[in-house]
N, C-alpha and C. Protein backbone atom coordinates (compact mmCIF):
# COMPACT_ATOMS: atom_id res chain seq x y z
N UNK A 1 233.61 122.93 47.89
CA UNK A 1 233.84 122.42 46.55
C UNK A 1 232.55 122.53 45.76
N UNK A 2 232.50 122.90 44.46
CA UNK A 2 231.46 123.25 44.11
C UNK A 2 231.46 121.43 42.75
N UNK A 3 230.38 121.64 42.58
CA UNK A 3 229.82 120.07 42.08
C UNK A 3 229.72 120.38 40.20
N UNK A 4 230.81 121.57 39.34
CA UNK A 4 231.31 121.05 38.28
C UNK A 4 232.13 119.84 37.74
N UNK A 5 232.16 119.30 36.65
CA UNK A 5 232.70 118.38 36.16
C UNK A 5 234.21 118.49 36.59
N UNK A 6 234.90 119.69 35.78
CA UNK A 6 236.54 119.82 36.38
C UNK A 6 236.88 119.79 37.99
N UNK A 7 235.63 120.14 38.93
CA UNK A 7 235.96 120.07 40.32
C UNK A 7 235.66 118.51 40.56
N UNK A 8 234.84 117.88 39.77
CA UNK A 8 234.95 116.55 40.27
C UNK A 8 235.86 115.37 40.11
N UNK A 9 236.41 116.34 38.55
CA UNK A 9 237.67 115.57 38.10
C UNK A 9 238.89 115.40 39.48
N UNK A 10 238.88 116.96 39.38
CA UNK A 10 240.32 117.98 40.51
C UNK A 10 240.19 116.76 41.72
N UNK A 11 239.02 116.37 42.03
CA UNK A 11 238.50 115.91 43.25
C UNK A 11 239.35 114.35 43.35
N UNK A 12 238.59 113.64 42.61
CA UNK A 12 239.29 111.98 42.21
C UNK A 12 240.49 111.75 41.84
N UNK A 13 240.77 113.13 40.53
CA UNK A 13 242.40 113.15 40.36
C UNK A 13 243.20 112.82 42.03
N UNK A 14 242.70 113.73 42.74
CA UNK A 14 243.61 114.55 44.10
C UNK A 14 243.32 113.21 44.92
N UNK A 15 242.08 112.32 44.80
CA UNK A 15 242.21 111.59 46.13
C UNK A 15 243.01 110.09 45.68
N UNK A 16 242.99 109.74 44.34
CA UNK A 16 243.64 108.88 43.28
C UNK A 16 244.64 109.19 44.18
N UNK A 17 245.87 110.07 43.55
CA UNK A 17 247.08 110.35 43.96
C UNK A 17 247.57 110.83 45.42
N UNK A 18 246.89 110.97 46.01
CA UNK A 18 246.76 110.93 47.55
C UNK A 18 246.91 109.39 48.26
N UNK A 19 246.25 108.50 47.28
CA UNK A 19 246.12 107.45 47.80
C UNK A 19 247.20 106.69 47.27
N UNK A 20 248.19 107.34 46.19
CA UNK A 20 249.34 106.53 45.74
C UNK A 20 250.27 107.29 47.04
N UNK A 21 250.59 108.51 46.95
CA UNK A 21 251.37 108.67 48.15
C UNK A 21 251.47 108.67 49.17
N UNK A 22 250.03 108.37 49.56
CA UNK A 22 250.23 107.74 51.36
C UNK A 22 250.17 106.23 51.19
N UNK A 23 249.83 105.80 50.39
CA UNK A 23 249.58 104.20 50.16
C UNK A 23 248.70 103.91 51.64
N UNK A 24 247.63 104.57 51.47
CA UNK A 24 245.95 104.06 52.23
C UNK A 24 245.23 105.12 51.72
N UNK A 25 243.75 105.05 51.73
CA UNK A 25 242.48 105.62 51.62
C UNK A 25 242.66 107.31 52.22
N UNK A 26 241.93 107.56 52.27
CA UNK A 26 242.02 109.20 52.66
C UNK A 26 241.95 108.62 54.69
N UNK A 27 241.94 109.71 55.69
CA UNK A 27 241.85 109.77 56.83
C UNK A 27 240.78 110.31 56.91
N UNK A 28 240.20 109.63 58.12
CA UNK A 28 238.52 110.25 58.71
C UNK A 28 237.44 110.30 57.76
N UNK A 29 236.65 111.63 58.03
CA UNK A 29 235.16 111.53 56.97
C UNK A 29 235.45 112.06 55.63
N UNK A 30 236.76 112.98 55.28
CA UNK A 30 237.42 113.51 54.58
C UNK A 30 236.33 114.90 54.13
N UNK A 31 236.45 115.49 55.18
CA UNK A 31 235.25 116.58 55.30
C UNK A 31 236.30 117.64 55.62
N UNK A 32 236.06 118.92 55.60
CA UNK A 32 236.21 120.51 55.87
C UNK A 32 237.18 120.87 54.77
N UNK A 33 237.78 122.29 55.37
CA UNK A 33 238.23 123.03 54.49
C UNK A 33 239.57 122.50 54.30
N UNK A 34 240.56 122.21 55.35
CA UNK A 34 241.99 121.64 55.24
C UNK A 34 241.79 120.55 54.11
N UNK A 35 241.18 119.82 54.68
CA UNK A 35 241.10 118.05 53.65
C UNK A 35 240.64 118.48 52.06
N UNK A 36 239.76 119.47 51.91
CA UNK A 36 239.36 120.04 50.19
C UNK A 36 240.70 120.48 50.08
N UNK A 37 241.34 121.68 50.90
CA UNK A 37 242.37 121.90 49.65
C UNK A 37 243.66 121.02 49.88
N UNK A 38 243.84 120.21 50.82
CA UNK A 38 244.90 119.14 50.23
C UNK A 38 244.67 118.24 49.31
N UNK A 39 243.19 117.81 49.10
CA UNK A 39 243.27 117.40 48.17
C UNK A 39 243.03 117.78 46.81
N UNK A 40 242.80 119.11 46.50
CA UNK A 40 242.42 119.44 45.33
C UNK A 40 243.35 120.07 44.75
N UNK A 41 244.09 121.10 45.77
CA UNK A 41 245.30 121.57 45.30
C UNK A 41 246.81 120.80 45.34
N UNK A 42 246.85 120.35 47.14
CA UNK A 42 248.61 119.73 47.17
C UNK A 42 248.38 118.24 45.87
N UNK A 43 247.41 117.67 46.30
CA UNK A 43 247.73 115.95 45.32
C UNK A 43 246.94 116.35 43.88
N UNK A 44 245.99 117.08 43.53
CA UNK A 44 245.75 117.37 42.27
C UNK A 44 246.31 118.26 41.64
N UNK A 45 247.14 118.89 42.14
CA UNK A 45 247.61 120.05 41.17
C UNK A 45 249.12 119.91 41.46
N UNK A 46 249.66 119.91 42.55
CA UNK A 46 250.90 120.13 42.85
C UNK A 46 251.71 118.50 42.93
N UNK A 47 251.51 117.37 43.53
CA UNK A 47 251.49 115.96 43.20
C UNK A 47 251.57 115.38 41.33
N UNK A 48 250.61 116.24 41.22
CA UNK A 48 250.43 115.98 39.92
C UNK A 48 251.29 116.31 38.24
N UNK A 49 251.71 117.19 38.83
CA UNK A 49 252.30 118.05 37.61
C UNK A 49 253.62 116.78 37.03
N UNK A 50 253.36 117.00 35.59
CA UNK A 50 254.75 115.94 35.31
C UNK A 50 256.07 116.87 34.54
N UNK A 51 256.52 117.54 36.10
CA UNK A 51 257.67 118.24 35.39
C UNK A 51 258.98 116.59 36.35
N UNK A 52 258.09 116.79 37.50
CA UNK A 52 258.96 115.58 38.16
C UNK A 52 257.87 114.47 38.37
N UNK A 53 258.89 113.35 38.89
CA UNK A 53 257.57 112.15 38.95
C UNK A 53 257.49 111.99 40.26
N UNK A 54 256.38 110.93 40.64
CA UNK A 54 256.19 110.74 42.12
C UNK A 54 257.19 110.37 43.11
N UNK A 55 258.06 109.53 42.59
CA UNK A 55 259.39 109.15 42.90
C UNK A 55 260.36 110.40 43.02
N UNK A 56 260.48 110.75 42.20
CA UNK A 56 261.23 112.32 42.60
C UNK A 56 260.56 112.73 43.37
N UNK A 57 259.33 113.51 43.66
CA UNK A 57 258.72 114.20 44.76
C UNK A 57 259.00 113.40 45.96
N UNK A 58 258.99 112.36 46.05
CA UNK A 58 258.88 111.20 47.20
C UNK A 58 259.71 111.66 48.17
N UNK A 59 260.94 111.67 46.91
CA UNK A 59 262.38 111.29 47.78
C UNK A 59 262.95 112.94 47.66
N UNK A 60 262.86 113.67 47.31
CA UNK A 60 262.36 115.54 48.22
C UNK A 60 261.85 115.22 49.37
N UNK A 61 260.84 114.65 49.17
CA UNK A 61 259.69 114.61 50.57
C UNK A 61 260.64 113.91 51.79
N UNK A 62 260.99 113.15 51.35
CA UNK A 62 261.96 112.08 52.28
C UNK A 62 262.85 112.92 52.56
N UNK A 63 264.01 113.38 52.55
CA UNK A 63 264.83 113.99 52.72
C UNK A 63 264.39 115.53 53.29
N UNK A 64 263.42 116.12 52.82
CA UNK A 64 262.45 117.17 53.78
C UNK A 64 262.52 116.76 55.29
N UNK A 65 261.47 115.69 55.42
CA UNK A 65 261.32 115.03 56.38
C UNK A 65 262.34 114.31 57.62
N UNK A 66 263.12 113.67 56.91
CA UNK A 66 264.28 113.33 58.23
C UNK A 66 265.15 114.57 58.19
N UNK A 67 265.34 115.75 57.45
CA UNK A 67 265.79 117.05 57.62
C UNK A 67 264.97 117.78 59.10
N UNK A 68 263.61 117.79 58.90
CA UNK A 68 262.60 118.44 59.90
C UNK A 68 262.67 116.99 60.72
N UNK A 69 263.24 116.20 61.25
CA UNK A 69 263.07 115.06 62.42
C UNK A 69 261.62 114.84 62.15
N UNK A 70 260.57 114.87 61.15
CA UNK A 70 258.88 114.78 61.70
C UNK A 70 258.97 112.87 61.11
N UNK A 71 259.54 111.97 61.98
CA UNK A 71 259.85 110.21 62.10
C UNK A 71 258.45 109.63 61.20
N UNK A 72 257.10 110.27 62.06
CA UNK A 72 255.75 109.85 61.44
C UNK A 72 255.44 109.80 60.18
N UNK A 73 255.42 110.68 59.45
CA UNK A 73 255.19 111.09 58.75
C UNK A 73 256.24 110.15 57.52
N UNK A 74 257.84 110.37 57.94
CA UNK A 74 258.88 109.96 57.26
C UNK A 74 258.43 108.08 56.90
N UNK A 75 257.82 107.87 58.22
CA UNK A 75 257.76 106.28 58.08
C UNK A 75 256.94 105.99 56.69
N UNK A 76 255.55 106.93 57.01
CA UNK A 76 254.87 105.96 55.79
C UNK A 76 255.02 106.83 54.46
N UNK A 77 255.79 107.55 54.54
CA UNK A 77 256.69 107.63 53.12
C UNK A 77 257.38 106.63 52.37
N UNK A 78 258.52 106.13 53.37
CA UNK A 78 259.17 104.77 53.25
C UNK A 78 258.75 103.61 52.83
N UNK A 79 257.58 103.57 53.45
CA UNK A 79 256.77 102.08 53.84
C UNK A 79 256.41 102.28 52.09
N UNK A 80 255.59 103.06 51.90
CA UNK A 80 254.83 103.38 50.89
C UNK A 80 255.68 103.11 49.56
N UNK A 81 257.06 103.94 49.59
CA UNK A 81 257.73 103.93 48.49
C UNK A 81 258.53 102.45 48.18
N UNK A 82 258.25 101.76 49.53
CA UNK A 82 259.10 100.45 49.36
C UNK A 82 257.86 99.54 48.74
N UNK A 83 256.65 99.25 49.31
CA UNK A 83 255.53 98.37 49.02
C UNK A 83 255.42 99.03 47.62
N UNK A 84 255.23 100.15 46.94
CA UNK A 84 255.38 100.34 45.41
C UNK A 84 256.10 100.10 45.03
N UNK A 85 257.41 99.95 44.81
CA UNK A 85 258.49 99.28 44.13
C UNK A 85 258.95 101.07 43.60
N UNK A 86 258.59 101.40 43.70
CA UNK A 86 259.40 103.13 43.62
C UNK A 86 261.01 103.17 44.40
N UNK A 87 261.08 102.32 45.02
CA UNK A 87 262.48 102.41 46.08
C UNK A 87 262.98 101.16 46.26
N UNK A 88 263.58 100.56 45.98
CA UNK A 88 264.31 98.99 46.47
C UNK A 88 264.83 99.31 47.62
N UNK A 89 265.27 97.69 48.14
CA UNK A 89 266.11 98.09 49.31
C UNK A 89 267.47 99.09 49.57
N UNK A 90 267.71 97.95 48.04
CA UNK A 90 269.36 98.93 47.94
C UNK A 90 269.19 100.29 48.24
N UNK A 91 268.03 101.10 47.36
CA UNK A 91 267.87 102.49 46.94
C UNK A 91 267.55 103.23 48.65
N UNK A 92 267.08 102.68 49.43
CA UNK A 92 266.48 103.36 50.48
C UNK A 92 268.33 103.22 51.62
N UNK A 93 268.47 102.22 51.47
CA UNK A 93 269.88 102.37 51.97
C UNK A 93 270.61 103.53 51.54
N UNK A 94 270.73 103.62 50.62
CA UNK A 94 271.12 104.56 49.71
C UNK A 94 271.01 106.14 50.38
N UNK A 95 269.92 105.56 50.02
CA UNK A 95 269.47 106.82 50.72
C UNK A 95 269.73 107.61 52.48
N UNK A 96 269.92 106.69 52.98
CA UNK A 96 270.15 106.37 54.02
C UNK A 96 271.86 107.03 54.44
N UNK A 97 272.74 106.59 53.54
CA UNK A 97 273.79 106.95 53.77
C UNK A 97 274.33 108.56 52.50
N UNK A 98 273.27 108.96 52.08
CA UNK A 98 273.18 110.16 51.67
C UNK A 98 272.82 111.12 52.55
N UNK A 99 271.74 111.10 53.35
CA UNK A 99 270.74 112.04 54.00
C UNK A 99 271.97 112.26 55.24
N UNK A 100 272.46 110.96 55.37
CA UNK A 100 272.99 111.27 56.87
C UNK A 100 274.12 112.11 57.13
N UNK A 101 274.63 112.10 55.80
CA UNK A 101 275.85 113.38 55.49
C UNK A 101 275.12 115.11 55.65
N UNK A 102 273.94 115.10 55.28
CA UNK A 102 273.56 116.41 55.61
C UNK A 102 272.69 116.96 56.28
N UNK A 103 272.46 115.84 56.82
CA UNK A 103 271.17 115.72 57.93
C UNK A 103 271.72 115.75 59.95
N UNK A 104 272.77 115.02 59.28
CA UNK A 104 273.88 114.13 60.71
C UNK A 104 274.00 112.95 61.04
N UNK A 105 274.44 113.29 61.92
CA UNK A 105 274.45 111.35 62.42
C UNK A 105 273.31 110.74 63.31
N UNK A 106 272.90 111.63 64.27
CA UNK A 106 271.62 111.22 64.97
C UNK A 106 270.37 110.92 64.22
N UNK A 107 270.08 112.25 63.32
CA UNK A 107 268.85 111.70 62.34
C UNK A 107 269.33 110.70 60.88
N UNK A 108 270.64 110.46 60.64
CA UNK A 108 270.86 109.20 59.57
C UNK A 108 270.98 108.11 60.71
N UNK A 109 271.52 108.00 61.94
CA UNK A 109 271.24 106.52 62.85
C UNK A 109 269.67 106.37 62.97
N UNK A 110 268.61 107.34 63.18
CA UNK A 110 267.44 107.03 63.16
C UNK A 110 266.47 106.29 61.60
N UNK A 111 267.08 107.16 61.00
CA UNK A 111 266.59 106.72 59.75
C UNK A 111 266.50 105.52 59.27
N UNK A 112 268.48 105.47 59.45
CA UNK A 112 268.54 103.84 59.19
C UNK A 112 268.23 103.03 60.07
N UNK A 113 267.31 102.88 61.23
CA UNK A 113 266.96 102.17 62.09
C UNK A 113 265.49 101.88 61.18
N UNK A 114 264.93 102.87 61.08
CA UNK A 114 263.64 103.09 60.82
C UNK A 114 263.68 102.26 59.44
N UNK A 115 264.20 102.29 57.82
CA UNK A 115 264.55 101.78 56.82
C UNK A 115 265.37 99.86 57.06
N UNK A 116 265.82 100.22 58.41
CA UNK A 116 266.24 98.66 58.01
C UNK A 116 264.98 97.87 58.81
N UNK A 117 264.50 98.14 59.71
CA UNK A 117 263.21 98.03 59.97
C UNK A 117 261.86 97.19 59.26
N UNK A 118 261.92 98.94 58.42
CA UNK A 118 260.89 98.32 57.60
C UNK A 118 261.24 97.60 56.40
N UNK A 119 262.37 97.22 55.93
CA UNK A 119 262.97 96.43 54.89
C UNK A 119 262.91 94.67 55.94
N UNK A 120 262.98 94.68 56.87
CA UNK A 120 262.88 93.62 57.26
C UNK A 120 261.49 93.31 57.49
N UNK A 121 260.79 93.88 57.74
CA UNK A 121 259.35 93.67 58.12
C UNK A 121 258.24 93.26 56.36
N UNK A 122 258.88 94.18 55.36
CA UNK A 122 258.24 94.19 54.16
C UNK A 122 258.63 92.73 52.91
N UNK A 123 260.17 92.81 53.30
CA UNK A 123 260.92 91.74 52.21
C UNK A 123 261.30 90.44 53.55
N UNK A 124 261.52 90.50 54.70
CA UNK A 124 261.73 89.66 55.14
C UNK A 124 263.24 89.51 55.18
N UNK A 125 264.39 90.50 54.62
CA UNK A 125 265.72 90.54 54.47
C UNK A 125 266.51 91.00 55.36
């Protein structure tokens, strides 16, 4: 990364919004080449764009995700979109009995394990 103004912008923009969609701080020393261009390109440029909002990307991402079974990843999507108020309970249910129509039944029984889960753990419901 070179130390212009727009790369320092690209930089804070990308770790700002990085840090709305994982909802925590960056991982590790946030050093090499992978970690610059996720954050300069995927969360500053591509995160960023307002043709859709984060909430739309989210819930792509979500539905990506219990599509590809990757559970990890899916969780602190969830977690994230529920502690922002981007997703209510209702909405993640919702969701829940959407995905599982085109996803199946094994990865919508996981899901909704995983969503009622963390709806109980976050709201206490």
């Amino acid at each position: 990364m070179s130390d212009s103004v727009d790369d320092l912008d690209r930089w804070a923009r990308g770790l700002e919004i990085m840090k709305r969609v994982n909802g925590w701080d960056q991982p590790g020393d946030g050093t090499g080449d992978f970690f610059g261009l996720t954050v300069e390109h995927l969360f500053a440029e591509i995160w960023a764009r307002d043709v859709l909002s984060v909430r739309d990307r989210r819930l792509l991402l979500i539905g990506l995700l219990v599509g590809e079974g990757l559970d990890d990843a899916l969780r602190v999507q969830l977690d994230t979109a529920l502690r922002t108020g981007e997703l209510t309970p209702e909405e993640l249910r919702e969701v829940v009995v959407f995905l599982t129509h085109y996803a199946g039944w094994p990865r919508g029984t996981r899901l909704n394990k995983q969503v009622e889960e963390l709806i109980a753990r976050v709201t206490g419901d």
